[in-house]
C-alpha atoms as a PDB file:
ATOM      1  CA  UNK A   1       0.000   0.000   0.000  1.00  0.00           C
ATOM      2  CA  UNK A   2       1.249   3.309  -0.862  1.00  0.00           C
ATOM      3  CA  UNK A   3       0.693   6.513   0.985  1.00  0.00           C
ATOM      4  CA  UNK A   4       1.570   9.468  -1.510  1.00  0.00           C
ATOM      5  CA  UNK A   5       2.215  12.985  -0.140  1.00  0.00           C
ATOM      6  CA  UNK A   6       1.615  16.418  -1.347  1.00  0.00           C
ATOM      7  CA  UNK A   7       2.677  20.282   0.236  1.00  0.00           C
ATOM      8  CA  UNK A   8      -0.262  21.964   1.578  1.00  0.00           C
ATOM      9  CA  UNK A   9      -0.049  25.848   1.526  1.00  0.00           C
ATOM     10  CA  UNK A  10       2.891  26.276   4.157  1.00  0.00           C
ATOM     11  CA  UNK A  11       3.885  25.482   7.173  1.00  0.00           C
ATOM     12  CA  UNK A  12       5.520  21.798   6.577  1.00  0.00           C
ATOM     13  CA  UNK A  13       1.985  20.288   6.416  1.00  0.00           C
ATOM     14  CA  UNK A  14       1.267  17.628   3.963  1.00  0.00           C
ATOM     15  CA  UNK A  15      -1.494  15.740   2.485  1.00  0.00           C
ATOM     16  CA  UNK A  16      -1.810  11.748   2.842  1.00  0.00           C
ATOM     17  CA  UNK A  17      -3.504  10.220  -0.104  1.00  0.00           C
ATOM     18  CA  UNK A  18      -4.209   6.381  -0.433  1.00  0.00           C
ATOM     19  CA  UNK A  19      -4.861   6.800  -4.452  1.00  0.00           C
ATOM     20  CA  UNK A  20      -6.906   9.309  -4.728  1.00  0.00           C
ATOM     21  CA  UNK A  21      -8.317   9.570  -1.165  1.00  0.00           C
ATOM     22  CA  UNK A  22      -7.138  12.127   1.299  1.00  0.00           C
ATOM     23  CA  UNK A  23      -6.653  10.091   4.500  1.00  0.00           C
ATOM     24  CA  UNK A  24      -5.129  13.275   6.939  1.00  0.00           C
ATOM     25  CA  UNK A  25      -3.383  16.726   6.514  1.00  0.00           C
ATOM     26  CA  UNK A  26      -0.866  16.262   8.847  1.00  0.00           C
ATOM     27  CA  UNK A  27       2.564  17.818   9.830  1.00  0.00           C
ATOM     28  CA  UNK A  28       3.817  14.308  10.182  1.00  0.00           C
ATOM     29  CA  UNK A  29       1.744  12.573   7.717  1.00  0.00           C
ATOM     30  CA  UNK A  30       2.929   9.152   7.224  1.00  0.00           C
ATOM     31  CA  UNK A  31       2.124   8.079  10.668  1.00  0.00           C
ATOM     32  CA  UNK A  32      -0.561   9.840  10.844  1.00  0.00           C
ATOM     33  CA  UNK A  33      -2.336   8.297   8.053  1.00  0.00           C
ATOM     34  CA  UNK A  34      -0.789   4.657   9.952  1.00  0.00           C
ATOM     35  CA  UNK A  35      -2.889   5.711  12.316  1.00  0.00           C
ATOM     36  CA  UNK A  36      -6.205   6.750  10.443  1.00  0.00           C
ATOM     37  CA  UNK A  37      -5.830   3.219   8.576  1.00  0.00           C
ATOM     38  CA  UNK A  38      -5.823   1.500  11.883  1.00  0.00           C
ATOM     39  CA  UNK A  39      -8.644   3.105  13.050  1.00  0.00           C
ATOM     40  CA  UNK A  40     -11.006   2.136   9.976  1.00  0.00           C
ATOM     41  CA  UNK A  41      -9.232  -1.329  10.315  1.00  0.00           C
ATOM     42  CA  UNK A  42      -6.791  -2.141   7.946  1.00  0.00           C
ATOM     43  CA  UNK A  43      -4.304  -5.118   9.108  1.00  0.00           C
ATOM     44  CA  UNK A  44      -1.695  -3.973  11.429  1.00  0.00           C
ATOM     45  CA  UNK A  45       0.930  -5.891   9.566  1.00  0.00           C
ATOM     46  CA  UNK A  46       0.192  -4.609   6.345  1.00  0.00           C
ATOM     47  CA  UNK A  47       2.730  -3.182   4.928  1.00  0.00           C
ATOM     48  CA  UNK A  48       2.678   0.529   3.605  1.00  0.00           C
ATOM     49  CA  UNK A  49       4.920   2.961   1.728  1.00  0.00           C
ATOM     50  CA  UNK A  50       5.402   7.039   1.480  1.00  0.00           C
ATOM     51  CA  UNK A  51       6.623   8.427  -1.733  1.00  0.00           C
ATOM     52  CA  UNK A  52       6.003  12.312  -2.703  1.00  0.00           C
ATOM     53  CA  UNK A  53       3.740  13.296  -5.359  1.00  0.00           C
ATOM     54  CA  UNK A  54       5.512  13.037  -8.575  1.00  0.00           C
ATOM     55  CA  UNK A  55       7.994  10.613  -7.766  1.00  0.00           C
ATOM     56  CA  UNK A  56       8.621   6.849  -7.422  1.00  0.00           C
ATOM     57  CA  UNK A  57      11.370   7.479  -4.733  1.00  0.00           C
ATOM     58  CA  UNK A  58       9.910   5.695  -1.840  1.00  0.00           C
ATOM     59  CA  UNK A  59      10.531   7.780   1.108  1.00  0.00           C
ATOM     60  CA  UNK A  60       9.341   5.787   4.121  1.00  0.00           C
ATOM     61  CA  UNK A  61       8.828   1.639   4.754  1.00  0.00           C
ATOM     62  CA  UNK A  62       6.794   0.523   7.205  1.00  0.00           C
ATOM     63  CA  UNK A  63       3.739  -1.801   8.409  1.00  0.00           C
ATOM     64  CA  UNK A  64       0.748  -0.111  10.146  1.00  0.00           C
ATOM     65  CA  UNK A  65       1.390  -0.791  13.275  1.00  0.00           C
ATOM     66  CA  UNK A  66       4.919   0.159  13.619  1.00  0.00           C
ATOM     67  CA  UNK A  67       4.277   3.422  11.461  1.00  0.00           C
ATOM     68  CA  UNK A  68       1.056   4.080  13.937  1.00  0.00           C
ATOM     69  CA  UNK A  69       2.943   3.904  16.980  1.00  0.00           C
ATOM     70  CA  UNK A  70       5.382   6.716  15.907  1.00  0.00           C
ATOM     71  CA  UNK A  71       5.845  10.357  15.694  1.00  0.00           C
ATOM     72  CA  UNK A  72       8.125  13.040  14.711  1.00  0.00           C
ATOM     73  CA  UNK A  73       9.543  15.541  17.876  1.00  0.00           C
ATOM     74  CA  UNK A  74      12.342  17.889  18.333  1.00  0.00           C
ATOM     75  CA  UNK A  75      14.266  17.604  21.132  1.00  0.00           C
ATOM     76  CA  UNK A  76      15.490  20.338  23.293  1.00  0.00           C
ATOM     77  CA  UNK A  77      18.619  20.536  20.844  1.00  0.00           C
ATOM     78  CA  UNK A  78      16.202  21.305  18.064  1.00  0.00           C
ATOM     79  CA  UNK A  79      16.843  18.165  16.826  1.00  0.00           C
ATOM     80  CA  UNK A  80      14.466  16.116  15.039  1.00  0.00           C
ATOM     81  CA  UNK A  81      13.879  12.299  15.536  1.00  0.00           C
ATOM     82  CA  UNK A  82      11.029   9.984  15.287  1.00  0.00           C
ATOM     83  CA  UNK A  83       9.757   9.054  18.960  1.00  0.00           C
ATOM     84  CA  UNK A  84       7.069   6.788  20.090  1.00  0.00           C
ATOM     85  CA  UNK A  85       3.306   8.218  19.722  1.00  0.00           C
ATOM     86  CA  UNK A  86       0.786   9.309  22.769  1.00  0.00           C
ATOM     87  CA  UNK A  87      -2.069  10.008  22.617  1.00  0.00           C
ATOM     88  CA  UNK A  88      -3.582  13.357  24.362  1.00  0.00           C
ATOM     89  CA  UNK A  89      -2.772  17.113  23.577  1.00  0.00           C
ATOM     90  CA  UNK A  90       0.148  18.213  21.976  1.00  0.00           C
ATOM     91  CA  UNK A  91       2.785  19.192  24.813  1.00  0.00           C
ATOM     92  CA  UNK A  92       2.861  23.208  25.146  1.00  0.00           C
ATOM     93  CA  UNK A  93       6.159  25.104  24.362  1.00  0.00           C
ATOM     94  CA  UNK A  94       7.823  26.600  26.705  1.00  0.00           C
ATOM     95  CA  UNK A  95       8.875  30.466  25.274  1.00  0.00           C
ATOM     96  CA  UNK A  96      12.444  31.164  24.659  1.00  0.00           C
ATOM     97  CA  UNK A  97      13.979  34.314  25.460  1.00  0.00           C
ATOM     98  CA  UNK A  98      16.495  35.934  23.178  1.00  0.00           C
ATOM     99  CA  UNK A  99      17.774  38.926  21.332  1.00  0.00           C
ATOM    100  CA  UNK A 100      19.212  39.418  18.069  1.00  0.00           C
ATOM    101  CA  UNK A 101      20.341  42.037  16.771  1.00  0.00           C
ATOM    102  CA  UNK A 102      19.692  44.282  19.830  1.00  0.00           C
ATOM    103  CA  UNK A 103      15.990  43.554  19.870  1.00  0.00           C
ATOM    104  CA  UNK A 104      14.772  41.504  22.196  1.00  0.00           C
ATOM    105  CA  UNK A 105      12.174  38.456  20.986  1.00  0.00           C
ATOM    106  CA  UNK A 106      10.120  35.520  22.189  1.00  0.00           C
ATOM    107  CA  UNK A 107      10.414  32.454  20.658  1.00  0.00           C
ATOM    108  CA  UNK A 108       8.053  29.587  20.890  1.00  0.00           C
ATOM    109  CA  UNK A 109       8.943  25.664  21.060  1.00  0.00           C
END
């Protein structure tokens, strides 16, 4: 199964299509369409695939239930890695204090 993603406006969000169906618009949207497809029932070990609209490159390889159970986070190196998946509300940043070029800012996340 093949999950094929498109840019949506901007912002790093992305549509999931399963052929021509939109599954999720989603900042992270292989797993989040993992997710979606376990919900309506699809076979946890069924394999699935991301590739980007316009290409055959496939991106991502996984099965349902491993893609499901993961997300994307950054750490508080602003690194990015893929972590395991709760549930609940997205965490709240904390604002960052800083200045740059003599004017002071707040920065969120």
């Amino acid at each position: 199964m093949n999950i094929t993603v498109r840019p949506v406006g901007r912002g790093g969000r992305y549509a999931a299509l399963l052929g021509t169906r939109e599954l999720c618009v989603s900042h992270t949207p292989f797993f989040t369409a993992a997710r979606v497809l376990q919900r309506e029932g699809f076979p946890d070990d069924e394999p699935i695939n991301m590739s980007h609209e316009g290409s055959s490159i496939i991106s991502m390889r996984s099965t349902i239930r491993e893609a499901a159970s993961l997300t994307v986070r950054e750490n508080d190196h602003d690194d990015i890695c893929i972590a395991p998946y709760t549930e609940g509300p997205p965490r709240m940043p904390f604002p960052s204090v800083g200045v740059h070029q003599g004017q002071a800012f707040v920065a969120l996340g």
